[in-house]
Every structure is written in structure tokens, then in C-alpha cells.
ModelCIF file with pLDDT and N, C-alpha, C, O atoms, coordinates in Angstrom:
data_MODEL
#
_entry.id   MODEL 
#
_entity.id                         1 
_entity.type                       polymer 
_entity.pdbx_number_of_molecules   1 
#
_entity_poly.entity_id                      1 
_entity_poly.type                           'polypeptide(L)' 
_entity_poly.nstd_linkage                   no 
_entity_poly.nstd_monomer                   no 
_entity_poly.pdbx_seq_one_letter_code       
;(UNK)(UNK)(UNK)(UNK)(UNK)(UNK)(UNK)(UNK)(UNK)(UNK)(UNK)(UNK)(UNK)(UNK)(UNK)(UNK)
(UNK)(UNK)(UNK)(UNK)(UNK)(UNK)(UNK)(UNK)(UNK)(UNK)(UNK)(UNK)(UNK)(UNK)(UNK)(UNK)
(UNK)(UNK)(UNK)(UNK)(UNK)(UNK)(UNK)(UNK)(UNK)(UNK)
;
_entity_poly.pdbx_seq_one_letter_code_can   XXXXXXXXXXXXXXXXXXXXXXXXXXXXXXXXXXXXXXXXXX 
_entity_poly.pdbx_strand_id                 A 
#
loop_
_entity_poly_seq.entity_id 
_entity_poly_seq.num 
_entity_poly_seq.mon_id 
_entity_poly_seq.hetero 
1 1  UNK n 
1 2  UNK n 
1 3  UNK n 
1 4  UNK n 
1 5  UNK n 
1 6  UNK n 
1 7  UNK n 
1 8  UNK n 
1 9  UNK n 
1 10 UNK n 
1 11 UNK n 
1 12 UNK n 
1 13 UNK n 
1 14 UNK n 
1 15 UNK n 
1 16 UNK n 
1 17 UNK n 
1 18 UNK n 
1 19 UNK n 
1 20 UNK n 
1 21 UNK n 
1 22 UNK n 
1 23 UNK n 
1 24 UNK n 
1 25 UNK n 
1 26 UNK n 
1 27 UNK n 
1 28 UNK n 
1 29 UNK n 
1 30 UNK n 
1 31 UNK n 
1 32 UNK n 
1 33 UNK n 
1 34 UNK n 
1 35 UNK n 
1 36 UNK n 
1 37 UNK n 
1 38 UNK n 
1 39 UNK n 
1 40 UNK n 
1 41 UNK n 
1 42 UNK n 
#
_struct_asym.id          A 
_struct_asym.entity_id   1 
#
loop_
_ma_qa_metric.id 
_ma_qa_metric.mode 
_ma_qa_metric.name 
_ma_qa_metric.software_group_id 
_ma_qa_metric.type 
1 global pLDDT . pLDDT 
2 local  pLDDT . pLDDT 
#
_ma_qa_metric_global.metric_id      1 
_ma_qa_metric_global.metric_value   85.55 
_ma_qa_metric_global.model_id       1 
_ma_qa_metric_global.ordinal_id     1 
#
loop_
_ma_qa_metric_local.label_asym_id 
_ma_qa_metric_local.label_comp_id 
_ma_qa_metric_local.label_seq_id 
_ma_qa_metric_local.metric_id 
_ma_qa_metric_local.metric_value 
_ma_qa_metric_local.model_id 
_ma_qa_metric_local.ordinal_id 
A UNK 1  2 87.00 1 1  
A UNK 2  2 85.00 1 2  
A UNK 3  2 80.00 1 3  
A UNK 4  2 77.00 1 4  
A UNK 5  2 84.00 1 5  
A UNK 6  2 84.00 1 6  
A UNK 7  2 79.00 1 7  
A UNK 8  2 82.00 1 8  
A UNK 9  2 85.00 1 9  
A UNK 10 2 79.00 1 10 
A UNK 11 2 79.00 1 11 
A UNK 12 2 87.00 1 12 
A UNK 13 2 86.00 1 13 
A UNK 14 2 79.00 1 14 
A UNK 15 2 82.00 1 15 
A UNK 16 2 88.00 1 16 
A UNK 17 2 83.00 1 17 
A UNK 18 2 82.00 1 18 
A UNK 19 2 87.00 1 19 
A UNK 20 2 85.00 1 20 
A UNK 21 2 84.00 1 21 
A UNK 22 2 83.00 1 22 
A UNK 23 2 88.00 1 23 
A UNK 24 2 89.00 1 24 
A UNK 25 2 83.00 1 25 
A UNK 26 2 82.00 1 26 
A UNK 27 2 88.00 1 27 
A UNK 28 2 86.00 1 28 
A UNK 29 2 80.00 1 29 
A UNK 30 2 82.00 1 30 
A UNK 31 2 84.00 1 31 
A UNK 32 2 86.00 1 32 
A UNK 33 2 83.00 1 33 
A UNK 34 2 89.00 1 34 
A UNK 35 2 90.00 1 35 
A UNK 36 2 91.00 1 36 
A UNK 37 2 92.00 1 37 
A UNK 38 2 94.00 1 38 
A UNK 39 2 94.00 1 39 
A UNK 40 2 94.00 1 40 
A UNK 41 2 95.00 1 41 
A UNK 42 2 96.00 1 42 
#
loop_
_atom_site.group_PDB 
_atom_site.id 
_atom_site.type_symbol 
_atom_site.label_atom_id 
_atom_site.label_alt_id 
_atom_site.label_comp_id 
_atom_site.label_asym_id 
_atom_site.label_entity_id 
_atom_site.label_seq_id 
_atom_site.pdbx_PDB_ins_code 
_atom_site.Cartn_x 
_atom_site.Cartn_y 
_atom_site.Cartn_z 
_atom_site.occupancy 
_atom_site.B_iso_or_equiv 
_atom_site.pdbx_formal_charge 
_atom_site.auth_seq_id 
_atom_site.auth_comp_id 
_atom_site.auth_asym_id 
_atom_site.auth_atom_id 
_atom_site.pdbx_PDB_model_num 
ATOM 1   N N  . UNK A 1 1  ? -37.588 -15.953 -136.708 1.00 87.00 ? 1  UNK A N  1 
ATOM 2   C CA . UNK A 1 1  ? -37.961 -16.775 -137.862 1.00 87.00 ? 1  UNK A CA 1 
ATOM 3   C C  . UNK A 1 1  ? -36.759 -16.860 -138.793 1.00 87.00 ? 1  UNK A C  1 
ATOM 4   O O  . UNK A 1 1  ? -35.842 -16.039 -138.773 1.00 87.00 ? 1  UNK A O  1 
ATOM 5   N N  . UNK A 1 2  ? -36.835 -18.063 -139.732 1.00 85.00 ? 2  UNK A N  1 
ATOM 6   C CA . UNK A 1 2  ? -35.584 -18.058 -140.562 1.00 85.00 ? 2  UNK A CA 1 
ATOM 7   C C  . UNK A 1 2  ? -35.635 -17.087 -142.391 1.00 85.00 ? 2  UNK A C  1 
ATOM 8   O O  . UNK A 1 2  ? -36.603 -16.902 -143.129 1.00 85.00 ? 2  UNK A O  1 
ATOM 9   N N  . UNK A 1 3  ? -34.542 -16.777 -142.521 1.00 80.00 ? 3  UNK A N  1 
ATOM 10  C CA . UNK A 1 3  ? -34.569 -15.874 -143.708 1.00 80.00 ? 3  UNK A CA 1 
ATOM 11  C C  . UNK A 1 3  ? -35.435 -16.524 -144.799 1.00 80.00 ? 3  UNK A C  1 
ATOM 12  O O  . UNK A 1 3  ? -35.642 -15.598 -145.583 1.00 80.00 ? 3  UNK A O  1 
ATOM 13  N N  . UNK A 1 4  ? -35.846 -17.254 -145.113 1.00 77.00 ? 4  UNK A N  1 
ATOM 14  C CA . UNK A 1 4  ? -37.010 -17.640 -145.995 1.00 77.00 ? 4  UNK A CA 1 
ATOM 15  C C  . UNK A 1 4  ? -37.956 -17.549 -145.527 1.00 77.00 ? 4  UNK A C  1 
ATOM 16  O O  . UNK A 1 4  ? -38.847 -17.386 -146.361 1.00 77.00 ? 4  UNK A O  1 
ATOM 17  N N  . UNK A 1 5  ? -38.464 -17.575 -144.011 1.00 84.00 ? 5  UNK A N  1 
ATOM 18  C CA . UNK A 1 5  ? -39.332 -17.136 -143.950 1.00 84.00 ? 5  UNK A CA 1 
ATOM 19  C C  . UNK A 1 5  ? -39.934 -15.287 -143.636 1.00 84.00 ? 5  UNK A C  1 
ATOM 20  O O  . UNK A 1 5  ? -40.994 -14.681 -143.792 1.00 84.00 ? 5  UNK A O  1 
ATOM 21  N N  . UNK A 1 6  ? -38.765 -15.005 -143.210 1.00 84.00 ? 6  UNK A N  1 
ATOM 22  C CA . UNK A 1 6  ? -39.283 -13.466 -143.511 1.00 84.00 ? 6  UNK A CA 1 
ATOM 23  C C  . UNK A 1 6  ? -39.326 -12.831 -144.818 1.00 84.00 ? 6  UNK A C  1 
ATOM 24  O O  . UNK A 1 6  ? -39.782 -11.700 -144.987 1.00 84.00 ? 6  UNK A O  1 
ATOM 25  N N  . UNK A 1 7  ? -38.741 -13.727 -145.951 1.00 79.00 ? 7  UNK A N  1 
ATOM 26  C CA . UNK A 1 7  ? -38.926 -13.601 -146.909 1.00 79.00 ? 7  UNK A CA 1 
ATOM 27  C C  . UNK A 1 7  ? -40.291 -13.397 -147.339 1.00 79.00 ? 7  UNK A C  1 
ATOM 28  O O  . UNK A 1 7  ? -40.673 -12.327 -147.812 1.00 79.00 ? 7  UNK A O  1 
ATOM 29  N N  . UNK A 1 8  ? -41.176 -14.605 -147.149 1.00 82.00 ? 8  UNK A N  1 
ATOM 30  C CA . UNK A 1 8  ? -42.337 -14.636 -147.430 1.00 82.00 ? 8  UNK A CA 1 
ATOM 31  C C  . UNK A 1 8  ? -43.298 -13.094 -147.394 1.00 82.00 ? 8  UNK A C  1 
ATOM 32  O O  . UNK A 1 8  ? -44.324 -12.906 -148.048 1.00 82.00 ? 8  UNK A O  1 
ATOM 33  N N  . UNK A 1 9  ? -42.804 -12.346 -146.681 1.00 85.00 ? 9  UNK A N  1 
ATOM 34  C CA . UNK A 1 9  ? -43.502 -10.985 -145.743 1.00 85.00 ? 9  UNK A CA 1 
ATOM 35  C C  . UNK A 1 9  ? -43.794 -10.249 -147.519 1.00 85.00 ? 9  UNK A C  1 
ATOM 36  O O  . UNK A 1 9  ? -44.819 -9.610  -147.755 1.00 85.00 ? 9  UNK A O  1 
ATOM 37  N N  . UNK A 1 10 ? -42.785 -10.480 -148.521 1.00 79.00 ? 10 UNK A N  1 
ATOM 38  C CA . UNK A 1 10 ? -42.525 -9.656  -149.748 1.00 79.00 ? 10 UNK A CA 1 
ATOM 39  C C  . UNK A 1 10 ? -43.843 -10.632 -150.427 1.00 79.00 ? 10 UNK A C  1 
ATOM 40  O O  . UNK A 1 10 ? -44.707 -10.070 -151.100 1.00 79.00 ? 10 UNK A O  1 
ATOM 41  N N  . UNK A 1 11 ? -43.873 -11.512 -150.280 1.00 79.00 ? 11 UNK A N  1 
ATOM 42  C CA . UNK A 1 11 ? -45.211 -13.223 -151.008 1.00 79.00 ? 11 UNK A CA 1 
ATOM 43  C C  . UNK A 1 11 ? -45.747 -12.858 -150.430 1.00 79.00 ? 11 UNK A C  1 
ATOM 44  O O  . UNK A 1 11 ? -46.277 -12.146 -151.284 1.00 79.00 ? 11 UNK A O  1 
ATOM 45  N N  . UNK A 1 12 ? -46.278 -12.582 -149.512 1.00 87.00 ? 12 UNK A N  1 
ATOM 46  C CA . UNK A 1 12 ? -47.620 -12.349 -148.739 1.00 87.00 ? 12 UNK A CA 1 
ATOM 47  C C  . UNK A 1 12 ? -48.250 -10.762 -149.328 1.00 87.00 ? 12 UNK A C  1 
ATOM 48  O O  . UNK A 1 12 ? -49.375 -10.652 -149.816 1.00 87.00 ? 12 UNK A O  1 
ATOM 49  N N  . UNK A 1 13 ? -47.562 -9.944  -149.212 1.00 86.00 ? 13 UNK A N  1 
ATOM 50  C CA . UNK A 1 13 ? -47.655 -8.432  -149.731 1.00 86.00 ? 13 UNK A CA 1 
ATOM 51  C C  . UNK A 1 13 ? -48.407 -8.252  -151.543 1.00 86.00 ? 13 UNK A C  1 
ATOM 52  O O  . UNK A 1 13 ? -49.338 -7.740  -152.166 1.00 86.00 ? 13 UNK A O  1 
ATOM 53  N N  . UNK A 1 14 ? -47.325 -8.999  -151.677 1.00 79.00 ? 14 UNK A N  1 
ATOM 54  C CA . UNK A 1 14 ? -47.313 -9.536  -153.735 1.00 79.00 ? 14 UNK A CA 1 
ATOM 55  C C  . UNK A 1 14 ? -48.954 -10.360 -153.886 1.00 79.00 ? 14 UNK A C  1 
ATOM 56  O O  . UNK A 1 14 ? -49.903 -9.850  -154.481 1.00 79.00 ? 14 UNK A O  1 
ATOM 57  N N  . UNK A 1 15 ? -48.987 -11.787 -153.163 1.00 82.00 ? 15 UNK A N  1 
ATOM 58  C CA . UNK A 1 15 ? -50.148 -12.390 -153.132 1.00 82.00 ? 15 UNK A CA 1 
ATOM 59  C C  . UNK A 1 15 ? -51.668 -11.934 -152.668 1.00 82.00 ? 15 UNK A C  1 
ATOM 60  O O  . UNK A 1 15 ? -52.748 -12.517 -152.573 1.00 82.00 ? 15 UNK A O  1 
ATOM 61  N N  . UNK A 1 16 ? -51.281 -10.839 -152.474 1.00 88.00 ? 16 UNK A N  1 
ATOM 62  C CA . UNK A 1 16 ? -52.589 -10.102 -151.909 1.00 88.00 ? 16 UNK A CA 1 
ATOM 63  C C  . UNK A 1 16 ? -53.039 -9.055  -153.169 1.00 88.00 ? 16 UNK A C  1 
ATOM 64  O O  . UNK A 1 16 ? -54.069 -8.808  -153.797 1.00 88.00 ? 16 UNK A O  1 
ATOM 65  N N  . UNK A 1 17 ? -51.556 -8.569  -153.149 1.00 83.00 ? 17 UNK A N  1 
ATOM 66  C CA . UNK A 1 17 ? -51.794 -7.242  -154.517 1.00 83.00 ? 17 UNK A CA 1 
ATOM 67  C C  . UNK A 1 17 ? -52.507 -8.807  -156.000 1.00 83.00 ? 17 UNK A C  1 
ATOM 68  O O  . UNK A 1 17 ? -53.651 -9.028  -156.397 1.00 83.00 ? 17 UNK A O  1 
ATOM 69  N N  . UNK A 1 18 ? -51.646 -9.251  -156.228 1.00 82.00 ? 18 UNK A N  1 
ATOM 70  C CA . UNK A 1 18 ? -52.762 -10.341 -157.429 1.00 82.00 ? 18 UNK A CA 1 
ATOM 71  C C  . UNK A 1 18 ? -53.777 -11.058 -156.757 1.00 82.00 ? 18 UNK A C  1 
ATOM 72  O O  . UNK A 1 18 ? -54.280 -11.845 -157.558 1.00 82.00 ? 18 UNK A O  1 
ATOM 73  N N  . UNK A 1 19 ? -54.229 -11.124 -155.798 1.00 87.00 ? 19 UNK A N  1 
ATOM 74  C CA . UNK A 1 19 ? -55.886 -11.833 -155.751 1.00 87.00 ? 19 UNK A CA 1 
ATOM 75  C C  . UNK A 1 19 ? -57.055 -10.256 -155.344 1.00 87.00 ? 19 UNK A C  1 
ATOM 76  O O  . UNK A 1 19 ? -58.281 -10.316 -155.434 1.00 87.00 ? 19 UNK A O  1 
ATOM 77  N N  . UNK A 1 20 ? -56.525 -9.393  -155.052 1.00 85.00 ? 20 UNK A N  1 
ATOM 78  C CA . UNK A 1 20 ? -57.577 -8.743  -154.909 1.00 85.00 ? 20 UNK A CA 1 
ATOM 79  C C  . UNK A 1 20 ? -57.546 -7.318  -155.929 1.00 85.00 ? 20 UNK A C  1 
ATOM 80  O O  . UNK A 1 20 ? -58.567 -6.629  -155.941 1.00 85.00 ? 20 UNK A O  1 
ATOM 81  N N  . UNK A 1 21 ? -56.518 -6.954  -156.664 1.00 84.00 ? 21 UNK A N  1 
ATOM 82  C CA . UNK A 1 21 ? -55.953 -5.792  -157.248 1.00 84.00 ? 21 UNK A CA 1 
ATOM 83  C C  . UNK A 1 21 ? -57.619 -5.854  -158.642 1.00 84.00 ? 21 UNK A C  1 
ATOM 84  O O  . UNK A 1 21 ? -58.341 -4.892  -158.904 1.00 84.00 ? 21 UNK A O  1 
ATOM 85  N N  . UNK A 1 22 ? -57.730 -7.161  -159.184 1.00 83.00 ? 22 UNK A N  1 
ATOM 86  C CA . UNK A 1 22 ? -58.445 -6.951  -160.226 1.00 83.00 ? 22 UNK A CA 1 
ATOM 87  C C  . UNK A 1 22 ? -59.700 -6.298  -159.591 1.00 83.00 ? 22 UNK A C  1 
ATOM 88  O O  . UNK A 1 22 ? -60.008 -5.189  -160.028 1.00 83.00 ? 22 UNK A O  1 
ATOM 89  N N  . UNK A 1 23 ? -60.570 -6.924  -158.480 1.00 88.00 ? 23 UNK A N  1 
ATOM 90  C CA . UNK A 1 23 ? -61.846 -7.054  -158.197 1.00 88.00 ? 23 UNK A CA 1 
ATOM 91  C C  . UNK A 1 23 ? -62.006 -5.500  -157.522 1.00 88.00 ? 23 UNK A C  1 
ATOM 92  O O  . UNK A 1 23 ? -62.840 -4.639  -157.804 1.00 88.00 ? 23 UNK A O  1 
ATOM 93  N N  . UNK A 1 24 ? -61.172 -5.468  -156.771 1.00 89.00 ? 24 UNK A N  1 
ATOM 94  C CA . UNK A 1 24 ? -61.020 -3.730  -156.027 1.00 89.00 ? 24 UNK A CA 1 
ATOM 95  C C  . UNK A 1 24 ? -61.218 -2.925  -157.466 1.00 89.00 ? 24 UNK A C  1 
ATOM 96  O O  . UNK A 1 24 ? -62.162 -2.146  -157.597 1.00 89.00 ? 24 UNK A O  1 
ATOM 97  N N  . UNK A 1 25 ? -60.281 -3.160  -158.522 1.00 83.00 ? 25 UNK A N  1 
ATOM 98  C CA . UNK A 1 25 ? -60.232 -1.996  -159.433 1.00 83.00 ? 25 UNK A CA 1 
ATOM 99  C C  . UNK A 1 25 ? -62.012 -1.890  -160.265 1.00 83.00 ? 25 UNK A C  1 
ATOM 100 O O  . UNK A 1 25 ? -62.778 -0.986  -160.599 1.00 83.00 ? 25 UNK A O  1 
ATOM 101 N N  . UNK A 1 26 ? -62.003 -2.826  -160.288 1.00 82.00 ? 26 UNK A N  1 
ATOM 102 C CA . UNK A 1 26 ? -63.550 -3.152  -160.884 1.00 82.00 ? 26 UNK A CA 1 
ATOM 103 C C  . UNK A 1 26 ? -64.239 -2.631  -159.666 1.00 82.00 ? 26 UNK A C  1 
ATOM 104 O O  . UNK A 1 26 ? -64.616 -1.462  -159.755 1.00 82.00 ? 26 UNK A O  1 
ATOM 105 N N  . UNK A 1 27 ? -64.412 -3.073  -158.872 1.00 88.00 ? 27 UNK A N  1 
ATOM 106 C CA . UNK A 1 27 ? -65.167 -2.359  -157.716 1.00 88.00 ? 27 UNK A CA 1 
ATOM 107 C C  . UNK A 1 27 ? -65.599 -0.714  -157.589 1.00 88.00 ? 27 UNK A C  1 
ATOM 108 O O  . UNK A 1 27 ? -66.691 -0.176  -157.410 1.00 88.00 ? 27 UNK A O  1 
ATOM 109 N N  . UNK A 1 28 ? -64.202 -0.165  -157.770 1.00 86.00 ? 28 UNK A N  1 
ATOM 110 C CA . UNK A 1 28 ? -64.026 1.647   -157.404 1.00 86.00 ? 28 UNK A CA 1 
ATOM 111 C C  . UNK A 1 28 ? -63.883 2.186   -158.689 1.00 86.00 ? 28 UNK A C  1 
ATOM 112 O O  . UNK A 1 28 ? -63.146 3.143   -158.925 1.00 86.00 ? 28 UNK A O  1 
ATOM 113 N N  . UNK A 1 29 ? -65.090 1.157   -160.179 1.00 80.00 ? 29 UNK A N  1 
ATOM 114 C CA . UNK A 1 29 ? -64.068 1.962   -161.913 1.00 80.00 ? 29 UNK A CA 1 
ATOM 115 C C  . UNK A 1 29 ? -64.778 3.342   -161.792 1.00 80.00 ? 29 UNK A C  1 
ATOM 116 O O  . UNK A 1 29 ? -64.407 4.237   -162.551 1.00 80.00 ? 29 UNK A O  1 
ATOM 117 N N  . UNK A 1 30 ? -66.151 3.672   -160.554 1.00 82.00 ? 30 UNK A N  1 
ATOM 118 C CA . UNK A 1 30 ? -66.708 4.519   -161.083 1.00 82.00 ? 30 UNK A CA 1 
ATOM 119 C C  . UNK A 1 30 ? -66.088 5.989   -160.200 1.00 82.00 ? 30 UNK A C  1 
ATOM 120 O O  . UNK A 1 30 ? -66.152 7.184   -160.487 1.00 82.00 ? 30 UNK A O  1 
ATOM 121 N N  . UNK A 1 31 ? -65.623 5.425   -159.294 1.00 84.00 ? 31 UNK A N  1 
ATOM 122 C CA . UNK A 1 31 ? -64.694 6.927   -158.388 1.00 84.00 ? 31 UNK A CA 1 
ATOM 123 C C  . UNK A 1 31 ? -64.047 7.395   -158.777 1.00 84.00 ? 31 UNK A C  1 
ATOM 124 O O  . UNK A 1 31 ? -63.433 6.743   -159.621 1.00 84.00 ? 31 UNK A O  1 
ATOM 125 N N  . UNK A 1 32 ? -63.617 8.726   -158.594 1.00 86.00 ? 32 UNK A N  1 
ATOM 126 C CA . UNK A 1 32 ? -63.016 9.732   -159.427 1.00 86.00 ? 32 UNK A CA 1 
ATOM 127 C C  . UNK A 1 32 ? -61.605 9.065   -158.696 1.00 86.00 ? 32 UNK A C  1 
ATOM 128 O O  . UNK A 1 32 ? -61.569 8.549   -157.579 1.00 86.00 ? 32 UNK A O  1 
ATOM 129 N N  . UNK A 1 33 ? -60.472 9.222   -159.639 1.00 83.00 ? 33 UNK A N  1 
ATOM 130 C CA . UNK A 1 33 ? -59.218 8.606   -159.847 1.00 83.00 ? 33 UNK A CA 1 
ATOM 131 C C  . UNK A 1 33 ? -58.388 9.095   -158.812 1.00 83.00 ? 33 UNK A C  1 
ATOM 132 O O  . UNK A 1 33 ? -57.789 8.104   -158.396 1.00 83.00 ? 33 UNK A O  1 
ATOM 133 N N  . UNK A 1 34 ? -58.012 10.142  -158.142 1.00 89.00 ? 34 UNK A N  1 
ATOM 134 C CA . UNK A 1 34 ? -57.836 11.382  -157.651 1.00 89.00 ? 34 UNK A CA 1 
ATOM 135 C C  . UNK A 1 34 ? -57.945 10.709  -155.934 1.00 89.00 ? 34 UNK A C  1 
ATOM 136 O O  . UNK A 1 34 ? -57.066 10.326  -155.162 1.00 89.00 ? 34 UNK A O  1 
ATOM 137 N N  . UNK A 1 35 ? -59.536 10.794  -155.802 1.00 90.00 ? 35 UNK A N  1 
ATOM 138 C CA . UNK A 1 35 ? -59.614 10.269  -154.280 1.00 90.00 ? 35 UNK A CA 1 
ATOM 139 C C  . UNK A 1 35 ? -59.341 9.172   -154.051 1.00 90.00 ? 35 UNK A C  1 
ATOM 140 O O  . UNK A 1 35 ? -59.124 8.935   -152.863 1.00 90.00 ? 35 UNK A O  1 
ATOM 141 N N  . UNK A 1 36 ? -59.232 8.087   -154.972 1.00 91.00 ? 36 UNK A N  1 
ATOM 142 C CA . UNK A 1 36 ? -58.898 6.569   -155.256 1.00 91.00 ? 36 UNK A CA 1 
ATOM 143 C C  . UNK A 1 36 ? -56.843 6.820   -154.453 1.00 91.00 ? 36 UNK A C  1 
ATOM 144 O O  . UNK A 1 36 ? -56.532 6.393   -153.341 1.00 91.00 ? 36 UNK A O  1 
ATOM 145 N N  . UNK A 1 37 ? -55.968 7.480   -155.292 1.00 92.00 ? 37 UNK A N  1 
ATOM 146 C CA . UNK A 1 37 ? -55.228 7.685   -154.650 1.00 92.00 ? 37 UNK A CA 1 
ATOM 147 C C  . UNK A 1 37 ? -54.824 8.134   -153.509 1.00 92.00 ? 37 UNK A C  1 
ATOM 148 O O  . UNK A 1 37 ? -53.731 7.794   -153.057 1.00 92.00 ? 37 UNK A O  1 
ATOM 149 N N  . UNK A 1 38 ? -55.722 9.047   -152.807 1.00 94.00 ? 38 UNK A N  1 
ATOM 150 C CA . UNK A 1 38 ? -55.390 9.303   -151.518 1.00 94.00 ? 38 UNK A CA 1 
ATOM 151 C C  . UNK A 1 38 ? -56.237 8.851   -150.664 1.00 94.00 ? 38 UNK A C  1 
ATOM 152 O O  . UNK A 1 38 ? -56.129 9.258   -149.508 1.00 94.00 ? 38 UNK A O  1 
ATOM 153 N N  . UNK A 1 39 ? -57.076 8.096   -150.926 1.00 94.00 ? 39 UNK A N  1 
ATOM 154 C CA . UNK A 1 39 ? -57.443 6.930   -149.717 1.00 94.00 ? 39 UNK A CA 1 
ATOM 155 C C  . UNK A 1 39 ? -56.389 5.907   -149.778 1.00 94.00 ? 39 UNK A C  1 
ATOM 156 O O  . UNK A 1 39 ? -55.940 5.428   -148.737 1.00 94.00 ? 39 UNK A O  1 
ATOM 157 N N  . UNK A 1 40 ? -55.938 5.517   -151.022 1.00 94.00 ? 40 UNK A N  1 
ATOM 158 C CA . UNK A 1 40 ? -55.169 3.779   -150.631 1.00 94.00 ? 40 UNK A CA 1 
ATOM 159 C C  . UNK A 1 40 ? -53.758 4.454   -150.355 1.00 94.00 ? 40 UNK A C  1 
ATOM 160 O O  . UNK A 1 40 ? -52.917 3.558   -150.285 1.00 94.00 ? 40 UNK A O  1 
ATOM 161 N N  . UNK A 1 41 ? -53.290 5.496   -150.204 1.00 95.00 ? 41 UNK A N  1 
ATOM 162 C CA . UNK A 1 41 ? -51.830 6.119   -149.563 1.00 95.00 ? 41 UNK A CA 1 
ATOM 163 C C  . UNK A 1 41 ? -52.358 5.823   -148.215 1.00 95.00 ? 41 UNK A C  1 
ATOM 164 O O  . UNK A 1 41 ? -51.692 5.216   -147.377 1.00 95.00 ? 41 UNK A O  1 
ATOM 165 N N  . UNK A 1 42 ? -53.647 6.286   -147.994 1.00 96.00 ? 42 UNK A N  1 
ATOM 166 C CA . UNK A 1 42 ? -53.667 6.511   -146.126 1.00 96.00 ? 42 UNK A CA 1 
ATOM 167 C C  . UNK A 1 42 ? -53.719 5.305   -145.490 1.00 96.00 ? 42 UNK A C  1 
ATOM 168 O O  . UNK A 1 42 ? -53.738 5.256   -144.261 1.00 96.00 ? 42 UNK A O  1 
#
């Protein structure tokens, strides 16, 4: 593929973290903070 498009790989990564980052966080406000981090590491 050409360098703009492997570019995209960083837009695709980014565009995911802003359409779903709000609704997930709202989703999990009531889980303890703690296991929240070491599930989304794994």
C-alpha cells in the first residue's frame, strides 16, 4: 500500500478512540477504576 495509506492505520486507531471513547466511558462510570485498567491493557 502507499505511504498515505498506511498512514491512515494512525486515523483509523484515533477514529475509533473519538466515536466510541465517550459511550464506553459512560458505559463502565460504575466499575471500579482499577479493573477498568487492566482489562483495556489486555
Amino acid at each position: 500500500v502507499g505511504l498515505s495509506t498506511a498512514g491512515f492505520l494512525v486515523t483509523v486507531f484515533a477514529g475509533t478512540v473519538v466515536i466510541a471513547t465517550t459511550p464506553l466511558a459512560a458505559l463502565t462510570r460504575r466499575y471500579s477504576r482499577k479493573s477498568l485498567v487492566v482489562v483495556v491493557l489486555l
